[in-house]
N, C-alpha and C. Protein backbone atom coordinates (compact mmCIF):
# COMPACT_ATOMS: atom_id res chain seq x y z
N UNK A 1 5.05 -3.24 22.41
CA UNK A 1 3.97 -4.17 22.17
C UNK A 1 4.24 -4.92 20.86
N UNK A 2 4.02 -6.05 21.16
CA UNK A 2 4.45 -6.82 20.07
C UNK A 2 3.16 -7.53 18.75
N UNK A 3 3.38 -7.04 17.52
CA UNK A 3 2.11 -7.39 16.73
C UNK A 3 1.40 -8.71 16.67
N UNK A 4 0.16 -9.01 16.47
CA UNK A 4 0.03 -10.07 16.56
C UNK A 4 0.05 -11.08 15.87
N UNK A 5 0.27 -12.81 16.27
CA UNK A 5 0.20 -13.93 15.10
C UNK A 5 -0.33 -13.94 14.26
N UNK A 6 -0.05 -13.26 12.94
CA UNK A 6 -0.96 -13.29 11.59
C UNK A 6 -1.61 -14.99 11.99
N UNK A 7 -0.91 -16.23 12.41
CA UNK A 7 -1.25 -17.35 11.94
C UNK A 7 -2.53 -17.53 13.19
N UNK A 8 -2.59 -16.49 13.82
CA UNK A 8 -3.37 -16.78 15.74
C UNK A 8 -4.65 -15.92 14.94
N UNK A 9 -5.28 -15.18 14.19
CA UNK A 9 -5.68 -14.75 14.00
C UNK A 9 -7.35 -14.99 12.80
N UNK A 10 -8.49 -14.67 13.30
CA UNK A 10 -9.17 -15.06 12.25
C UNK A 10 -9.13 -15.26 10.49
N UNK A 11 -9.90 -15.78 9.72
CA UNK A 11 -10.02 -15.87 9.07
C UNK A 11 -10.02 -14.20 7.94
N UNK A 12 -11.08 -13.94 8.21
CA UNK A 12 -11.04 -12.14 7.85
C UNK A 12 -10.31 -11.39 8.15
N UNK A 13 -9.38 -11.62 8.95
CA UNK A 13 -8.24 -10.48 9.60
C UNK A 13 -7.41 -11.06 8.87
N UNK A 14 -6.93 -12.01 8.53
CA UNK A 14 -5.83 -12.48 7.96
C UNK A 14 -5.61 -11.95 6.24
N UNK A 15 -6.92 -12.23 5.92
CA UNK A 15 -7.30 -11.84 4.70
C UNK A 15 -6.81 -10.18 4.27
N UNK A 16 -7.46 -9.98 4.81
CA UNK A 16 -7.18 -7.83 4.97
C UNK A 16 -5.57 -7.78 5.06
N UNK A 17 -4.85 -8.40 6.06
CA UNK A 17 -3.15 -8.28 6.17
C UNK A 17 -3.03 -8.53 4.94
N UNK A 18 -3.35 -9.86 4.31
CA UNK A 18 -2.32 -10.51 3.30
C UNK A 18 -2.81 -9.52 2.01
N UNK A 19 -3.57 -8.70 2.23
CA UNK A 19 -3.72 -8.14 1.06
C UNK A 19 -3.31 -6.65 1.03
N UNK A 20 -2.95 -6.16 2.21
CA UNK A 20 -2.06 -4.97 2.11
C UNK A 20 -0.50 -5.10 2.42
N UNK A 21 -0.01 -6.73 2.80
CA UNK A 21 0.77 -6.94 2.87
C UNK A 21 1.19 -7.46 0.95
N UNK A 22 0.31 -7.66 0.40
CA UNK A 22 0.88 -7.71 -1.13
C UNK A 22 0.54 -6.61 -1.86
N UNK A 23 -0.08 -5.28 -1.53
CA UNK A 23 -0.17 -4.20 -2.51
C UNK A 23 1.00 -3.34 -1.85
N UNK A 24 1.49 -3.03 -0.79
CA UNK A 24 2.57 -2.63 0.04
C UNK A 24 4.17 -3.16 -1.37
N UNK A 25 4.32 -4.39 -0.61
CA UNK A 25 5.21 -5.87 -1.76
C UNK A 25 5.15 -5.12 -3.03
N UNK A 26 4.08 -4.44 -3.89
CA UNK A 26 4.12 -4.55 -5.27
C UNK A 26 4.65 -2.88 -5.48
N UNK A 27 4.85 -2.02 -4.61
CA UNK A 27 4.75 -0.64 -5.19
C UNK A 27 6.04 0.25 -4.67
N UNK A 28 6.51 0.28 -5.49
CA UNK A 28 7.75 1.08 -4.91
C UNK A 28 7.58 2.64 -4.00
N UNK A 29 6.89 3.55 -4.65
CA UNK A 29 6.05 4.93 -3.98
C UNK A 29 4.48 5.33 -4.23
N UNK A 30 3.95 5.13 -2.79
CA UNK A 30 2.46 5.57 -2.69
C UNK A 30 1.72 5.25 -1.62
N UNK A 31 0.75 4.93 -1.48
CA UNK A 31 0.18 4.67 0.02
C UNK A 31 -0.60 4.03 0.16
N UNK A 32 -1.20 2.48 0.81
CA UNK A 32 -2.07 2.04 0.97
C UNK A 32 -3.27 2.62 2.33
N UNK A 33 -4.58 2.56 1.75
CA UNK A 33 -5.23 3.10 2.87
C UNK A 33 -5.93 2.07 3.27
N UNK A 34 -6.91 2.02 4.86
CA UNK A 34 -7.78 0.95 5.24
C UNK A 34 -8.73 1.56 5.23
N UNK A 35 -9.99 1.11 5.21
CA UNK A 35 -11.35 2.14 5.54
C UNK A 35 -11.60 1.08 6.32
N UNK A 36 -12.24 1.30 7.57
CA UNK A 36 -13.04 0.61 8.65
C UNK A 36 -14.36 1.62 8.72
N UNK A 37 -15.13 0.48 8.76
CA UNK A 37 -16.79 1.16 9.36
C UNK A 37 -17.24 -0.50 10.28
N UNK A 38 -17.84 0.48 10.97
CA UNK A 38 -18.26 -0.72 12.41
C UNK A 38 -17.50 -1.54 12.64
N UNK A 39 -15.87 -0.65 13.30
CA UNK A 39 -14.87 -2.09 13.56
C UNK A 39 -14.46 -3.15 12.36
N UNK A 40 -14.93 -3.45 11.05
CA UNK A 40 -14.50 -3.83 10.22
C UNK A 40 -13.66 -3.43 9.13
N UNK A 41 -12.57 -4.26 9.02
CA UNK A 41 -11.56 -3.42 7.45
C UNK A 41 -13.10 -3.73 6.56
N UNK A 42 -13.66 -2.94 5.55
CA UNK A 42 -14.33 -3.00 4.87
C UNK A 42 -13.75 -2.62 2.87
N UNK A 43 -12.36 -2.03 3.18
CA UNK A 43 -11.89 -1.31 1.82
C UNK A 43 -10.53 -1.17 2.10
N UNK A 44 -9.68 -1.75 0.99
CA UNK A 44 -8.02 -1.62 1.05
C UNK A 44 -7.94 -0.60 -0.31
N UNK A 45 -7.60 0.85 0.08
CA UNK A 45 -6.85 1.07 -1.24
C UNK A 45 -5.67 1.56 -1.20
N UNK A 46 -5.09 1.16 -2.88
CA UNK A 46 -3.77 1.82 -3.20
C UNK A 46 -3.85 2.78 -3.86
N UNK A 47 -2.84 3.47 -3.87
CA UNK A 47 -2.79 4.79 -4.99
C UNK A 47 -1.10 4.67 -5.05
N UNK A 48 -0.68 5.00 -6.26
CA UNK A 48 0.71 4.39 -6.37
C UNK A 48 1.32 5.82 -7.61
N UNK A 49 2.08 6.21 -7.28
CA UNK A 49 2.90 7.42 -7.01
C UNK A 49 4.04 6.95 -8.35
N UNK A 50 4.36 7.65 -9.40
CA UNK A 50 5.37 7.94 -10.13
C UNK A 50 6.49 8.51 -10.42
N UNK A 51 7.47 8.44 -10.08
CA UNK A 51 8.29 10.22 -9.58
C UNK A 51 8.95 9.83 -10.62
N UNK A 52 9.09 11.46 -10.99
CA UNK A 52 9.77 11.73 -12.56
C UNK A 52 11.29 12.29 -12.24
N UNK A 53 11.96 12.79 -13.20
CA UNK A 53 13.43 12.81 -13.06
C UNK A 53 13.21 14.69 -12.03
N UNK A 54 14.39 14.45 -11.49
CA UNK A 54 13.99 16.58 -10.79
C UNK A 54 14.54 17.51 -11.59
N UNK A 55 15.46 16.42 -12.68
CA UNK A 55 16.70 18.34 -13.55
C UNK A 55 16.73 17.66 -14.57
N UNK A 56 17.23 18.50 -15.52
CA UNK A 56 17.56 17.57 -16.93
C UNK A 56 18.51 16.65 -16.68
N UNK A 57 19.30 16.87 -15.86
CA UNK A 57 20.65 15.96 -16.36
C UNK A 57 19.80 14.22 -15.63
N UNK A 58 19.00 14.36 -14.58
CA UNK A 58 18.77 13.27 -14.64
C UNK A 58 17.99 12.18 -15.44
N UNK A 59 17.35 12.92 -16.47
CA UNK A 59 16.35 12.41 -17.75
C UNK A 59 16.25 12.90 -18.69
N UNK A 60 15.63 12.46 -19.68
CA UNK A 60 15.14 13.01 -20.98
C UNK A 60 13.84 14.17 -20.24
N UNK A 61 13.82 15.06 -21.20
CA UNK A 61 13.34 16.02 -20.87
C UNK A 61 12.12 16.50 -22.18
N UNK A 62 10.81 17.05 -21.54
CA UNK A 62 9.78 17.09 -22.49
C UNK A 62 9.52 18.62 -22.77
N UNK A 63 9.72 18.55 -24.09
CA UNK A 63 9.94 19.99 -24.54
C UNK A 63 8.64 20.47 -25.23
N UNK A 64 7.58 21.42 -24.86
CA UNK A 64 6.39 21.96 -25.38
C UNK A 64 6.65 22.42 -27.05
């Protein structure tokens, strides 16, 4: 099944894409979520993820 014409598509639907299609664009690791209530996107969020080095040799290292 093939997705549909962002350009075939309402006004408000378009809106909701282009805006998880640019928080997606901006974040290297993390997850965008949708919230729908009554059939409507009503809430886009991001939460965006940091990953630190896994051993010393790959970073500076924080010593207590």
């Amino acid at each position: 099944m093939n997705p549909p014409d962002v350009n075939s598509l309402p006004d408000a639907t378009s809106a909701w894409l282009d805006l998880v299609k640019r928080k997606v664009e901006a974040m290297r690791f993390g997850s965008v979520q949708i919230v729908v209530h009554e059939g409507r996107v009503t809430t886009v969020e991001a939460t965006e993820k940091t990953r630190l080095p896994s051993s010393p040799a790959d970073g500076p290292s924080i010593k207590g």
